[in-house]
C-alpha atoms as a PDB file:
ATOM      1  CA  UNK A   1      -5.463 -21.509 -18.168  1.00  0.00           C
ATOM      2  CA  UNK A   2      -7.237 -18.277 -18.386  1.00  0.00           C
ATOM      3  CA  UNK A   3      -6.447 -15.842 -15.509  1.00  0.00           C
ATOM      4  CA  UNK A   4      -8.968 -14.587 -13.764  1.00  0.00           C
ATOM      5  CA  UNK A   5     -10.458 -11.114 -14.051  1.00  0.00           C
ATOM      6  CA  UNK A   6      -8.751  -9.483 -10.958  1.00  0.00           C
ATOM      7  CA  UNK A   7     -10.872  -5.880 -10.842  1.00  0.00           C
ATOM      8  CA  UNK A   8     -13.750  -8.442  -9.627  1.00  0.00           C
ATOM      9  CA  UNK A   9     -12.025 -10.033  -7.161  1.00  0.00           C
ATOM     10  CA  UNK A  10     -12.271  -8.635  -3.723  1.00  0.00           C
ATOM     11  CA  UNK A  11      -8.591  -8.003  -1.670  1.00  0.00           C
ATOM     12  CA  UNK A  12      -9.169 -10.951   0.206  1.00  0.00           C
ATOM     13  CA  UNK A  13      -9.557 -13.349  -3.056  1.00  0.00           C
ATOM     14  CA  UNK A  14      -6.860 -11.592  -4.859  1.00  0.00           C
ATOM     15  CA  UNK A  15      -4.926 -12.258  -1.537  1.00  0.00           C
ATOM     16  CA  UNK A  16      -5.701 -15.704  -1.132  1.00  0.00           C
ATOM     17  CA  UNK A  17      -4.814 -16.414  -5.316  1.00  0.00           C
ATOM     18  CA  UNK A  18      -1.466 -14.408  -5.168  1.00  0.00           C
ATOM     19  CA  UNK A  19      -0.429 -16.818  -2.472  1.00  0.00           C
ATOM     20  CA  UNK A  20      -1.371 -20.123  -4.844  1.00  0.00           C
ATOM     21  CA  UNK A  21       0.189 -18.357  -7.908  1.00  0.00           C
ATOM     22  CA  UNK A  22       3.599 -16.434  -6.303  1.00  0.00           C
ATOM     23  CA  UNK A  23       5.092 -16.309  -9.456  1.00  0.00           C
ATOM     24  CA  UNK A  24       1.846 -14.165 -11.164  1.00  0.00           C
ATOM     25  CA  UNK A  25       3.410 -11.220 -11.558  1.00  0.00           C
ATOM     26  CA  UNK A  26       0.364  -9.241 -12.577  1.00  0.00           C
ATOM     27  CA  UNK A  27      -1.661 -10.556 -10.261  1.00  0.00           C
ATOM     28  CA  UNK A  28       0.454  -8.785  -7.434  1.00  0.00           C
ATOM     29  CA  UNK A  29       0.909  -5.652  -9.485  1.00  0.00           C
ATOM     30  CA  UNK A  30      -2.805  -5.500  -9.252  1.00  0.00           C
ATOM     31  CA  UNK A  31      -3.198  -5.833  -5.846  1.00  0.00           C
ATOM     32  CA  UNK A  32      -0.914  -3.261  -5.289  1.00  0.00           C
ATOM     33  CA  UNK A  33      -2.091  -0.951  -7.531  1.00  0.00           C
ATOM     34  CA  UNK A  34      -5.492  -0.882  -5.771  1.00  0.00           C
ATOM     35  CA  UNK A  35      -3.893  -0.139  -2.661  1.00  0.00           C
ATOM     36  CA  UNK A  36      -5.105  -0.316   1.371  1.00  0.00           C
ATOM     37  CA  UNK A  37      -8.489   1.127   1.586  1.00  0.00           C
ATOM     38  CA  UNK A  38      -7.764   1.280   5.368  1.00  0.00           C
ATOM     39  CA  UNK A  39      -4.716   2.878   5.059  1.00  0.00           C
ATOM     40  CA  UNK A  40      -4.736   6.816   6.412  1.00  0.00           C
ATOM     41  CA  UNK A  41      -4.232   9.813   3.921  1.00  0.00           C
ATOM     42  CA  UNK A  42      -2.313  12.546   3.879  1.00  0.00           C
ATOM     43  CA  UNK A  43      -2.667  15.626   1.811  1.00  0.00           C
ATOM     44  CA  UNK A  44       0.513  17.186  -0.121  1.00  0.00           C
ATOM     45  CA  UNK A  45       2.602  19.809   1.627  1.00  0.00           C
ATOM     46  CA  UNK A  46       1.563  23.107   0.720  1.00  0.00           C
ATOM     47  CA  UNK A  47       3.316  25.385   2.939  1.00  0.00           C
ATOM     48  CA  UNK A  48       6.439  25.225   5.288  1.00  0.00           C
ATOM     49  CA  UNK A  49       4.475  24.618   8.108  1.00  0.00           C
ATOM     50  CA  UNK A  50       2.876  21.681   6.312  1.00  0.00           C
ATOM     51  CA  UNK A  51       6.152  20.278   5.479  1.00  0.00           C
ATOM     52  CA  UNK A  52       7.614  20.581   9.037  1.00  0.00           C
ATOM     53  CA  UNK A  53       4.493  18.506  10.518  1.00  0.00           C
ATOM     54  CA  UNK A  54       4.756  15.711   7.400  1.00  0.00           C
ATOM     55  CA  UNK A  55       8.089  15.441   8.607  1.00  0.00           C
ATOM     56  CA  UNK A  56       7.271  15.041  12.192  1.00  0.00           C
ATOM     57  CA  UNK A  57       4.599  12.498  11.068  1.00  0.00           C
ATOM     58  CA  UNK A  58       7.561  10.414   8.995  1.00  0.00           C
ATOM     59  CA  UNK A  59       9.761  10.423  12.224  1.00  0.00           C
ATOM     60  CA  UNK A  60       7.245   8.912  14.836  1.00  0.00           C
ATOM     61  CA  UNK A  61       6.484   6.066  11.946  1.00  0.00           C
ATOM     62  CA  UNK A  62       9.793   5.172  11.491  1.00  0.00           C
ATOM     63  CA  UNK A  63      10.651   5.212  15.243  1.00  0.00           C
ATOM     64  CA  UNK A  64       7.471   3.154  15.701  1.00  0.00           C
ATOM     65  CA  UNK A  65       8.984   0.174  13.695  1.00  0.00           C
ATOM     66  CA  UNK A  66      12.459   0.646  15.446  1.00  0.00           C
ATOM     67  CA  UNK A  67      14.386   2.253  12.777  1.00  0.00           C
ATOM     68  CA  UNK A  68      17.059   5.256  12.904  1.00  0.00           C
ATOM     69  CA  UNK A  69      16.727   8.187  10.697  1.00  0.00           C
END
């Protein structure tokens, strides 16, 4: 069986064939390579005041999903 060409596929259809083919390995490295295109972005720390406010930003995500620091 050939494997299919997975930069074509859409995140959906790579979603839907990882969950046929669990044991693909590349298949899921692929899909997480291309990453969430919905997911926010956050630029690189450049001063201390920058690194104070990523930190903040950390904090309220982790106590979101109900885990200590």
């Amino acid at each position: 069986m050939t494997k299919p060409d997975f930069s074509r596929m859409t995140r959906q259809e790579m979603r839907a064939y990882i969950l046929v083919h669990r044991d693909d390995d590349e298949a899921i490295e692929a899909l997480i390579k291309r990453g969430d295109p919905n997911s926010p972005k956050y630029r690189f720390p450049q001063t201390d005041e920058d690194l104070r406010e990523m930190e903040e930003i950390l904090k309220r995500k982790l106590e979101s999903k109900g885990e200590a620091i």
